[in-house]
Structures are given as structure tokens and as C-alpha cells.
PDB file of N, CA and C in Angstrom:
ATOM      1  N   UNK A   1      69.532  95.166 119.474  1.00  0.00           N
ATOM      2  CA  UNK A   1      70.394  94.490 118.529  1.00  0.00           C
ATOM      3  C   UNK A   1      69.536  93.600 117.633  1.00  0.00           C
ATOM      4  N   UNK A   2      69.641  93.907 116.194  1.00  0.00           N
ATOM      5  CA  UNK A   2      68.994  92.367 115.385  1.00  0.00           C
ATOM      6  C   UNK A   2      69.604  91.014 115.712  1.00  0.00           C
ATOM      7  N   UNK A   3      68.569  90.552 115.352  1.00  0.00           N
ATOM      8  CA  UNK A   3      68.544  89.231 115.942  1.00  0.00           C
ATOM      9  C   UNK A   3      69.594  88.280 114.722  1.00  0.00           C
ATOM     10  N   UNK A   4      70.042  89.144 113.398  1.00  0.00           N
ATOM     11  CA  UNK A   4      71.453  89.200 112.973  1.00  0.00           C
ATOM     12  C   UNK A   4      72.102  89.322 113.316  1.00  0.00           C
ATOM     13  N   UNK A   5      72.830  90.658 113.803  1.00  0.00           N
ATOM     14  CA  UNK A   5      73.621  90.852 114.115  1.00  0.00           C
ATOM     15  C   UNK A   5      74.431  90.284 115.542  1.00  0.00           C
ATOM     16  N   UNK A   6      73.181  90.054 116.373  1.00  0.00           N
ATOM     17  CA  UNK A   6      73.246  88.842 117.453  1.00  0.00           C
ATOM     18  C   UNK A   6      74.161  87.596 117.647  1.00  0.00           C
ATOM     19  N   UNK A   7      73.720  87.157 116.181  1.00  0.00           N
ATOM     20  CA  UNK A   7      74.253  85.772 115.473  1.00  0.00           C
ATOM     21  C   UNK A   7      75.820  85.923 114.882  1.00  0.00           C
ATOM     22  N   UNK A   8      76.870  85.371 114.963  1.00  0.00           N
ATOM     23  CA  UNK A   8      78.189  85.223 115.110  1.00  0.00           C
ATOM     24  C   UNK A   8      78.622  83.473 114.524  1.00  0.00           C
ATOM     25  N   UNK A   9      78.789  83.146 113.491  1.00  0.00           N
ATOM     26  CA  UNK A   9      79.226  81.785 113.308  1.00  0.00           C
ATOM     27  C   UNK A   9      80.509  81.895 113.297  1.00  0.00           C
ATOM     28  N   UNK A  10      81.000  80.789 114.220  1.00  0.00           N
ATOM     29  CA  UNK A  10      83.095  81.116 114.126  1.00  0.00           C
ATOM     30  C   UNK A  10      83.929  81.825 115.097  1.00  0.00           C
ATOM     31  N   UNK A  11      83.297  81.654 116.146  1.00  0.00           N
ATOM     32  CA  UNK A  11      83.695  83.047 117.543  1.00  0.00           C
ATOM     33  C   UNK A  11      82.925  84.046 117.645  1.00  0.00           C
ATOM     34  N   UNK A  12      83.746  85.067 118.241  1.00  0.00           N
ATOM     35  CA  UNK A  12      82.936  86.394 118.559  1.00  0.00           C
ATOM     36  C   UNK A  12      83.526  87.520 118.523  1.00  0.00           C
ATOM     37  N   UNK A  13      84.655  87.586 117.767  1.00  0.00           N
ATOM     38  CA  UNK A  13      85.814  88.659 117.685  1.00  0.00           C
ATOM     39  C   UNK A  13      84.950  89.859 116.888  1.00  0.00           C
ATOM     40  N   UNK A  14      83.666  89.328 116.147  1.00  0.00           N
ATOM     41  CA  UNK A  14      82.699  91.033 115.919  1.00  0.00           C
ATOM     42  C   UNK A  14      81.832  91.680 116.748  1.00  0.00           C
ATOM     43  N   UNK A  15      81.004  90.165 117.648  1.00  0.00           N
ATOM     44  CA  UNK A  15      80.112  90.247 118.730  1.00  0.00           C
ATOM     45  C   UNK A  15      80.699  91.508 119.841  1.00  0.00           C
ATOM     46  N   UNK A  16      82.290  91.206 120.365  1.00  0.00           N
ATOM     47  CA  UNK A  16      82.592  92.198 121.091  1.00  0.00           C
ATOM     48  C   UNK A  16      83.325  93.747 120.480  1.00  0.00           C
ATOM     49  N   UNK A  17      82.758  93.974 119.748  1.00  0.00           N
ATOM     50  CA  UNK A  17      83.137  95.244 118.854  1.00  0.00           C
ATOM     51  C   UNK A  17      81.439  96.584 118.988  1.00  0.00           C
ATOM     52  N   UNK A  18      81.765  97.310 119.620  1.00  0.00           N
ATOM     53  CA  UNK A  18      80.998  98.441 119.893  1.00  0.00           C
ATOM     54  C   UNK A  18      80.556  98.774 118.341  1.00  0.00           C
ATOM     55  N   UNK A  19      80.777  98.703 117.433  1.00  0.00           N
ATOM     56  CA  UNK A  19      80.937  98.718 115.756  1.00  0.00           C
ATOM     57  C   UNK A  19      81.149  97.680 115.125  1.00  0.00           C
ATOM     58  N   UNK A  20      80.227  96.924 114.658  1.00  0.00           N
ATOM     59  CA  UNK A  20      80.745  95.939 113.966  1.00  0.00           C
ATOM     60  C   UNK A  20      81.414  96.406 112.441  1.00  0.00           C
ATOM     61  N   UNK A  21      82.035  95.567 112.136  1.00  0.00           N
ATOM     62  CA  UNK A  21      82.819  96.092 110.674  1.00  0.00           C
ATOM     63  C   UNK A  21      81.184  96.231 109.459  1.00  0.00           C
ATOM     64  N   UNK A  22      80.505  95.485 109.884  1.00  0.00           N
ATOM     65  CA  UNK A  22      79.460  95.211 108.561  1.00  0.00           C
ATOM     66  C   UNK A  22      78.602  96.712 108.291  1.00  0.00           C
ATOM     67  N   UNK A  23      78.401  97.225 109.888  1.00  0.00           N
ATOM     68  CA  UNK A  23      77.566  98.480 110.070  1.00  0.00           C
ATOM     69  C   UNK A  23      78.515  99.285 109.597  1.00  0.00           C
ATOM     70  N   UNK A  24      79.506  99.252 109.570  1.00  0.00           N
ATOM     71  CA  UNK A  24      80.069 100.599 109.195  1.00  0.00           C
ATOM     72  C   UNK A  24      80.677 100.788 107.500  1.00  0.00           C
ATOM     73  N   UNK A  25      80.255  99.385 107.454  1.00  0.00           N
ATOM     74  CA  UNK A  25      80.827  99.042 105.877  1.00  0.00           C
ATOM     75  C   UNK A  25      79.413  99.287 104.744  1.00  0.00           C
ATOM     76  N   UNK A  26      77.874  98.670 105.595  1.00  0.00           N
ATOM     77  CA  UNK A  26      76.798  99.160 104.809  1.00  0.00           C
ATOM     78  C   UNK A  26      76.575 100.450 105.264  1.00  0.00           C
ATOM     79  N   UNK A  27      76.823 100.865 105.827  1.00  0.00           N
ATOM     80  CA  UNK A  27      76.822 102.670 106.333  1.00  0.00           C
ATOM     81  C   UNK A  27      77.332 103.844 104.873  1.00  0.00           C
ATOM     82  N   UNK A  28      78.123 103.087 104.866  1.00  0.00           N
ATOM     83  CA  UNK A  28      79.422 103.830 104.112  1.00  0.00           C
ATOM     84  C   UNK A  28      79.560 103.543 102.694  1.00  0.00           C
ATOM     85  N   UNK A  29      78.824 102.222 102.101  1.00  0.00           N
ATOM     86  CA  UNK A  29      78.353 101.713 100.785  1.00  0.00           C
ATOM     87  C   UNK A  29      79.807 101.342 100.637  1.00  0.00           C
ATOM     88  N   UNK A  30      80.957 100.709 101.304  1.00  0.00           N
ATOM     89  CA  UNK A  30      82.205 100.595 100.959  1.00  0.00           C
ATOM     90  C   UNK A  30      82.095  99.387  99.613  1.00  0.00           C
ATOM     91  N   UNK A  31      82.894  99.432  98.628  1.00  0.00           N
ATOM     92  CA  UNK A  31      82.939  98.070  97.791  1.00  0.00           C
ATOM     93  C   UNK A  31      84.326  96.658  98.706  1.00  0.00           C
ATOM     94  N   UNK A  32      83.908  96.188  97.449  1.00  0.00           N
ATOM     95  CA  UNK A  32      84.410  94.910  98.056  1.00  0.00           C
ATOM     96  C   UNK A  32      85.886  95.023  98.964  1.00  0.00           C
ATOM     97  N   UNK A  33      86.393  95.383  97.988  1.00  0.00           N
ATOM     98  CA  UNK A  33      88.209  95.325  98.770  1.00  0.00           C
ATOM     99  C   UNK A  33      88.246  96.313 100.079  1.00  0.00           C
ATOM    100  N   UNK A  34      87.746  97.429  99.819  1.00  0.00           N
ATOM    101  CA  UNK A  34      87.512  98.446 101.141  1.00  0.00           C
ATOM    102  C   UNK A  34      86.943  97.891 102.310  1.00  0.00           C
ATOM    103  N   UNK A  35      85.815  97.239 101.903  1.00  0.00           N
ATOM    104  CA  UNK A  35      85.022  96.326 103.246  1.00  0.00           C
ATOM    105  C   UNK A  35      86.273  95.495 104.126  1.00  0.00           C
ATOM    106  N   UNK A  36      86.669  94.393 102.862  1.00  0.00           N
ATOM    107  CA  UNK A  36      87.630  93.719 103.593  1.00  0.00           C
ATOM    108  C   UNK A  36      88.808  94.225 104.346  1.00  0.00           C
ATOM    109  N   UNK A  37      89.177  95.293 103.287  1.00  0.00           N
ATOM    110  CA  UNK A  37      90.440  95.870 104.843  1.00  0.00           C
ATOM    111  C   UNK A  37      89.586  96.196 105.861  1.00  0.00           C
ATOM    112  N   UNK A  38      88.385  96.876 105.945  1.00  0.00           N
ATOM    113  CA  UNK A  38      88.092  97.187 107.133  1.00  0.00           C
ATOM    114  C   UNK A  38      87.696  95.945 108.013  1.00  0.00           C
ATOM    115  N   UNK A  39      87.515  95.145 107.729  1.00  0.00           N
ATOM    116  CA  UNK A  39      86.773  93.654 108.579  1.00  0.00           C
ATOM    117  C   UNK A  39      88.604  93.344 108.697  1.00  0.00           C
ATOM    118  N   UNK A  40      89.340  92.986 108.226  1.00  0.00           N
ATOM    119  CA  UNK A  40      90.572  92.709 108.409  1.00  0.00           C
ATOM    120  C   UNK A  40      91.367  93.292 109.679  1.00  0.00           C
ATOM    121  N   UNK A  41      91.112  94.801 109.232  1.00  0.00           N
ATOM    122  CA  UNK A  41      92.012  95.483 110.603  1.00  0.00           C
ATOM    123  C   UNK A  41      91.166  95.508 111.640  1.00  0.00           C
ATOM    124  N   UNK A  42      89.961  95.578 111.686  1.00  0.00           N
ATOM    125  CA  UNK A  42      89.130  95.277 112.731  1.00  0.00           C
ATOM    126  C   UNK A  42      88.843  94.189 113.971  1.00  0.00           C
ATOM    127  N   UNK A  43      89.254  93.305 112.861  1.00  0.00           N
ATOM    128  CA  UNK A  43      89.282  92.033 113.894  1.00  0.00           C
ATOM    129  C   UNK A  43      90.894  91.619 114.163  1.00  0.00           C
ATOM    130  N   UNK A  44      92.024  92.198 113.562  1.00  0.00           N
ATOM    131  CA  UNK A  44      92.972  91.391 114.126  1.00  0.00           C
ATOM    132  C   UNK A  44      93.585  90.870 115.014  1.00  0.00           C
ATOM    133  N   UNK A  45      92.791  92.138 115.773  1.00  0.00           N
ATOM    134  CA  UNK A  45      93.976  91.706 117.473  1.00  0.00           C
ATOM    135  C   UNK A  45      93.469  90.565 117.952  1.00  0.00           C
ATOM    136  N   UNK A  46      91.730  89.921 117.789  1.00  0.00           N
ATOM    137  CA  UNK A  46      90.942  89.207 118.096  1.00  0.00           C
ATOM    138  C   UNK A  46      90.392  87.742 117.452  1.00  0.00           C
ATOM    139  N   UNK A  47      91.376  88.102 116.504  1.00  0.00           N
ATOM    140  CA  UNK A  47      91.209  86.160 115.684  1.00  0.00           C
ATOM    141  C   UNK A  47      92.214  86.385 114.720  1.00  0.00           C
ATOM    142  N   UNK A  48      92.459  86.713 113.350  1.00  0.00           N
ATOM    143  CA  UNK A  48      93.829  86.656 112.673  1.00  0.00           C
ATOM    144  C   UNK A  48      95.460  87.183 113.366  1.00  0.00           C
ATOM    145  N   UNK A  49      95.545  87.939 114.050  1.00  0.00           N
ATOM    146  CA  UNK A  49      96.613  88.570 114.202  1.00  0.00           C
ATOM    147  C   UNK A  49      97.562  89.198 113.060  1.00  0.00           C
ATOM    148  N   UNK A  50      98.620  89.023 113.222  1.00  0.00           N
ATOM    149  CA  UNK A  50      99.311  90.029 112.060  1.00  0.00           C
ATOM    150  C   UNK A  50      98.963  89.133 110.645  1.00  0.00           C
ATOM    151  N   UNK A  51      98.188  88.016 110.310  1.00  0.00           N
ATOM    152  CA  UNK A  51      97.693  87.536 109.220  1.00  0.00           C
ATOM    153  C   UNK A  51      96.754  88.195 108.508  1.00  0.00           C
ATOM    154  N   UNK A  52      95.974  88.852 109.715  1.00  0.00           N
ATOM    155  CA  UNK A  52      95.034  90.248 108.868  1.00  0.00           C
ATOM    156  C   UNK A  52      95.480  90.805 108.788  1.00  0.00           C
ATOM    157  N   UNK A  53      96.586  91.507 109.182  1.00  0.00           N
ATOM    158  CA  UNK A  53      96.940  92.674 108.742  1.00  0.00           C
ATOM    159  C   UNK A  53      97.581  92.613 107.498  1.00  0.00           C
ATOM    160  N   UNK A  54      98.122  91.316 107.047  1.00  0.00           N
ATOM    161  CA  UNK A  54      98.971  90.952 106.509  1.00  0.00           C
ATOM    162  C   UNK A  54      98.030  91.146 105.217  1.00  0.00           C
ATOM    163  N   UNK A  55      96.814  90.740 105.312  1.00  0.00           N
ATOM    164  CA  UNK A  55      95.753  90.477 104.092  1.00  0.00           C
ATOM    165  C   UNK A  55      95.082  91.939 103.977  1.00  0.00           C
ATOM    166  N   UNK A  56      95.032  92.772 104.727  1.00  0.00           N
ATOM    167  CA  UNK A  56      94.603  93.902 104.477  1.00  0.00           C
ATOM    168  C   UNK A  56      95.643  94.638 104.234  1.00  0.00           C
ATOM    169  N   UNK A  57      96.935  94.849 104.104  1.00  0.00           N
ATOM    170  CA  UNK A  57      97.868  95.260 103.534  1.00  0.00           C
ATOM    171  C   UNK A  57      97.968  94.955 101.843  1.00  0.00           C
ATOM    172  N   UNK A  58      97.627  93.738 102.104  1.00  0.00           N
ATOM    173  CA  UNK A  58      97.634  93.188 100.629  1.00  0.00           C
ATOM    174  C   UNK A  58      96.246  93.776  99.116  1.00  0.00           C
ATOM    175  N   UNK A  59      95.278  93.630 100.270  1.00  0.00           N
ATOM    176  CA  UNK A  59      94.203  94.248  99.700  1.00  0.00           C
ATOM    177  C   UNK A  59      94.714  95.644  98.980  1.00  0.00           C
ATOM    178  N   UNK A  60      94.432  96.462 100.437  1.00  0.00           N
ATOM    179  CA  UNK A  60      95.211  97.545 100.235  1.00  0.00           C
ATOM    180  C   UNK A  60      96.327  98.065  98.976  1.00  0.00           C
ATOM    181  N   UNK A  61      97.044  97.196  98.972  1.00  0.00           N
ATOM    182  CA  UNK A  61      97.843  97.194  97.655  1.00  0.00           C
ATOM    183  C   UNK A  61      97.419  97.219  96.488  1.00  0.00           C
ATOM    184  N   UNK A  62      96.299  96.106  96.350  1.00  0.00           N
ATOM    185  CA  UNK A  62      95.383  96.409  95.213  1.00  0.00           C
ATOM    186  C   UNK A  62      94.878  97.385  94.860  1.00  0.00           C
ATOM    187  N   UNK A  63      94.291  97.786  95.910  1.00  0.00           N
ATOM    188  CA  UNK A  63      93.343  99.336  95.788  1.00  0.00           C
ATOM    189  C   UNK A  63      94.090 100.054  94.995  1.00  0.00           C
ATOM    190  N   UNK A  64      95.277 100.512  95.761  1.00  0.00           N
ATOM    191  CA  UNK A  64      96.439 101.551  95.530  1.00  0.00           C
ATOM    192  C   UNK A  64      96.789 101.622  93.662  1.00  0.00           C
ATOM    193  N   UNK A  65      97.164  99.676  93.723  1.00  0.00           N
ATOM    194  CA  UNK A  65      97.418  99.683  92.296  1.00  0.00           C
ATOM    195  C   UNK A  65      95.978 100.156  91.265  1.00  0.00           C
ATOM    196  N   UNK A  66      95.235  99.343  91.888  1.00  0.00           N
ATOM    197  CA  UNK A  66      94.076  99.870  90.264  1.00  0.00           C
ATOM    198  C   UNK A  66      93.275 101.295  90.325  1.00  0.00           C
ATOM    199  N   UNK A  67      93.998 101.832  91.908  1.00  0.00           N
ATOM    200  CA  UNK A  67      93.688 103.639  91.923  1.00  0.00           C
ATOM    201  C   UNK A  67      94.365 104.784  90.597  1.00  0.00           C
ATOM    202  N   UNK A  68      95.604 103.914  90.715  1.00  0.00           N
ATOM    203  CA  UNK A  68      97.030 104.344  90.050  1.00  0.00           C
ATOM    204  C   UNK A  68      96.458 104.234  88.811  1.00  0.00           C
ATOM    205  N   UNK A  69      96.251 103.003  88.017  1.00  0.00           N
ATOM    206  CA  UNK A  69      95.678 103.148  86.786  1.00  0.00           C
ATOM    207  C   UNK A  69      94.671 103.740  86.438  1.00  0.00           C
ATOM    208  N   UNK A  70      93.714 103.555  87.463  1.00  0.00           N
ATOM    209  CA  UNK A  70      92.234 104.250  86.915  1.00  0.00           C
ATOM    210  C   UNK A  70      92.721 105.739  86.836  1.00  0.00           C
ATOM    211  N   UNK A  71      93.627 106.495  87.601  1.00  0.00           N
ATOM    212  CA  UNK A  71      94.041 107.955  87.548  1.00  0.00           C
ATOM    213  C   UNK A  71      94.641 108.080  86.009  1.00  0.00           C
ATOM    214  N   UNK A  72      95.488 107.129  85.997  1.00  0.00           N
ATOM    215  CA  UNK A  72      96.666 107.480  84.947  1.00  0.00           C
ATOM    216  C   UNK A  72      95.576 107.548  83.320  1.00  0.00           C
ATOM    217  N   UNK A  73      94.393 106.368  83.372  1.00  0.00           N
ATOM    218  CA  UNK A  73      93.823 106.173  82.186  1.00  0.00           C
ATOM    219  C   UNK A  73      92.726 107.204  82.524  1.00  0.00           C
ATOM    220  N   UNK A  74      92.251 108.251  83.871  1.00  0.00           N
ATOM    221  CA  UNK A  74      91.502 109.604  83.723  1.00  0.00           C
ATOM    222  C   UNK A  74      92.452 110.681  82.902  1.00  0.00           C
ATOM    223  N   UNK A  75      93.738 110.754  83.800  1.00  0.00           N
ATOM    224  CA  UNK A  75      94.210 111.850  82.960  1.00  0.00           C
ATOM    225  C   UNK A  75      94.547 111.638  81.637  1.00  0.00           C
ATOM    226  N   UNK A  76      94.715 110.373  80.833  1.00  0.00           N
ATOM    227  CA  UNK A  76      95.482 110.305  79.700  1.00  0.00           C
ATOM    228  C   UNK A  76      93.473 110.462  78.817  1.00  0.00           C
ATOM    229  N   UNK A  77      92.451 110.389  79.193  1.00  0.00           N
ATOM    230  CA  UNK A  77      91.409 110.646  78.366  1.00  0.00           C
ATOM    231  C   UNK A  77      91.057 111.652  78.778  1.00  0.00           C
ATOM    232  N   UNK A  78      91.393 112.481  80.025  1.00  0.00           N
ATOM    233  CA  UNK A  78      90.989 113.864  79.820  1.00  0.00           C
ATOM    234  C   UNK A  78      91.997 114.871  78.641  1.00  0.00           C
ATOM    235  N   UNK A  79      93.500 114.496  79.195  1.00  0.00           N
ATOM    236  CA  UNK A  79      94.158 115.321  77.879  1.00  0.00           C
ATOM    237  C   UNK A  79      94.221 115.076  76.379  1.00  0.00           C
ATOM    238  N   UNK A  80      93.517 114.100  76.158  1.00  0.00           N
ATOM    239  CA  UNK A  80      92.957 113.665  74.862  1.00  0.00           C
ATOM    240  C   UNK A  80      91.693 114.114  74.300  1.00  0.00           C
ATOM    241  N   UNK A  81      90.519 114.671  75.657  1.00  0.00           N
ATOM    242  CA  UNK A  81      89.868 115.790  75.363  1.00  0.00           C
ATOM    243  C   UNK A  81      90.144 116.837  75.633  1.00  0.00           C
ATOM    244  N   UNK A  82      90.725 117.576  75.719  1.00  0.00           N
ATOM    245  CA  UNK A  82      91.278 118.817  76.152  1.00  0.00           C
ATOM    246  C   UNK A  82      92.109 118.722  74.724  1.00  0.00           C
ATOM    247  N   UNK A  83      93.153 117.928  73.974  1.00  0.00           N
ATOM    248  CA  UNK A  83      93.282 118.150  72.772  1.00  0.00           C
ATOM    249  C   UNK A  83      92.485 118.462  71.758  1.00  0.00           C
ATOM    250  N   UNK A  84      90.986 117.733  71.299  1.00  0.00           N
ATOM    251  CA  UNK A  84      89.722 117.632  70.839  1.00  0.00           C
ATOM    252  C   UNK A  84      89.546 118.702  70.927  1.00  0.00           C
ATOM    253  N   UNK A  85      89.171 119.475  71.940  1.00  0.00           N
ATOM    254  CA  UNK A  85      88.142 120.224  72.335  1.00  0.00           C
ATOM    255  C   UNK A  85      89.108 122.217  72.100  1.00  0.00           C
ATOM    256  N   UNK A  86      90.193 121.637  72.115  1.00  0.00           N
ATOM    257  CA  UNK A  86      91.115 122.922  71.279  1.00  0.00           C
ATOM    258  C   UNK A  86      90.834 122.668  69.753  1.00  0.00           C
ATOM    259  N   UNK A  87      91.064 122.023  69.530  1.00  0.00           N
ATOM    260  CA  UNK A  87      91.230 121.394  68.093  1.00  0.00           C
ATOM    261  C   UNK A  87      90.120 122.132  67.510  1.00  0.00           C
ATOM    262  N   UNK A  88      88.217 121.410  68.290  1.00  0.00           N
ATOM    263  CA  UNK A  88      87.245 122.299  67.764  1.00  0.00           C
ATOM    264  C   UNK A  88      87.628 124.068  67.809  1.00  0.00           C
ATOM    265  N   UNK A  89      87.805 124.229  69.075  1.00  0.00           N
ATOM    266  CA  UNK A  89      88.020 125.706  69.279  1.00  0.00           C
ATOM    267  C   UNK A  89      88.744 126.113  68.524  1.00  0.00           C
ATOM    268  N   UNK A  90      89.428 125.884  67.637  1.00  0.00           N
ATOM    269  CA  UNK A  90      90.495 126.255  66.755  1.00  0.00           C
ATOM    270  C   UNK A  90      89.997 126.553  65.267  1.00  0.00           C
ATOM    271  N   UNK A  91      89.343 125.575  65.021  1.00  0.00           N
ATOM    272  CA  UNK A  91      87.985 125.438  63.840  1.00  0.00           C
ATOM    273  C   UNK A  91      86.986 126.673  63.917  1.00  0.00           C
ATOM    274  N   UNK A  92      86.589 126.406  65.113  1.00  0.00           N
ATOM    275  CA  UNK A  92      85.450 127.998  65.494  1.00  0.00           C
ATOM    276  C   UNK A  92      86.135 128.919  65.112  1.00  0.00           C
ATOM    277  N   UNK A  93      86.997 129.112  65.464  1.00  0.00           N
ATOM    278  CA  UNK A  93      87.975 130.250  65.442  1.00  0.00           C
ATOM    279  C   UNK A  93      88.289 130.803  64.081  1.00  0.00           C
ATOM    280  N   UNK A  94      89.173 129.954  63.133  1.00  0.00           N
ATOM    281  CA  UNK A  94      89.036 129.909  62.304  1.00  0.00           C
ATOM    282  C   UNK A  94      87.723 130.191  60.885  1.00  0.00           C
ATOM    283  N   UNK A  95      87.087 129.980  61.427  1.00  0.00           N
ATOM    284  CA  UNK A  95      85.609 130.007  60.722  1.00  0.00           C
ATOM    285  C   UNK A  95      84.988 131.210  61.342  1.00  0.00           C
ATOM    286  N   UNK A  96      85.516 131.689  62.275  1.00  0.00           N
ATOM    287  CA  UNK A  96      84.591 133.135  62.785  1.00  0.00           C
ATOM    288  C   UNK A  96      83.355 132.481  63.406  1.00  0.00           C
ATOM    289  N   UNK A  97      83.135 131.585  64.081  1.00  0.00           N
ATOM    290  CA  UNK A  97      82.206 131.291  64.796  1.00  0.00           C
ATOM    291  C   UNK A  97      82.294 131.569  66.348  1.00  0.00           C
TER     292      UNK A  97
END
């Protein structure tokens, strides 16, 4: 064990985890909000209780929401190229190219 990971300020609700949330979070390159649900549901039974869950639900929500947009503003600039990109093809076409 590093002599980090060893170290625990605030209890030990990660100390007794076969996995700590951090290894599996730099493992996995998770970003910020992902990390935290996972450190959230990880430790709840063992220091927050349904308050983490409560906050990783919440997280969670976030995700969900700015998943939703980031999709909605992929598809609305992919079919805006996919308009473009007929548009040229249409030109070629036109022109015998």
C-alpha cells in the first residue's frame, strides 16, 4: 500500500474499502462529477448515509442534464452539416463534377 493511500484524514470509511474510490476513479480518467458519484455511493453506508446518496443523485442529475444538451447541440450541428454537405453535393451535381 502507498504510504498515501495509507493516510485517511476524517475516519476510515475508504481505508476499509478493498477499492478505494480514488484508484478506480484515476484508473478510469473519470472527470469531476463522475468521480464524485463514485466516492459518494461508495462511501455511504460508512459515513454520509442516504446524504450521499442524496448528493450523488444530485450530481448525477447534472450529468444527465448537460448529457441531454451536449446530445441535442451534437445532433442539431450534425444536421446542419448534413444540410451543407447536400447543398455542396447538389452544386457538384449540378456542375457535372
Amino acid at each position: 500500500m502507498s504510504k498515501t493511500k495509507a493516510i485517511q484524514i476524517g475516519g476510515n470509511h475508504y481505508k476499509v474499502m478493498k477499492i478505494q474510490p480514488i484508484e478506480y476513479i484515476l484508473a478510469n480518467d473519470l472527470n469531476f462529477v463522475e468521480a464524485s458519484v463514485v466516492k459518494y455511493v461508495s462511501r455511504w453506508r460508512n459515513k454520509g448515509g442516504l446524504d450521499d446518496l442524496r448528493k450523488a443523485e444530485h450530481l448525477l442529475r447534472f450529468l444527465i442534464e448537460h448529457e441531454e444538451l451536449n446530445n441535442h447541440a451534437n445532433s442539431k450541428e450534425k444536421e446542419i452539416q448534413n444540410e451543407v454537405r447536400g447543398y455542396y453535393l447538389g452544386l457538384e451535381r449540378e456542375e457535372g463534377l
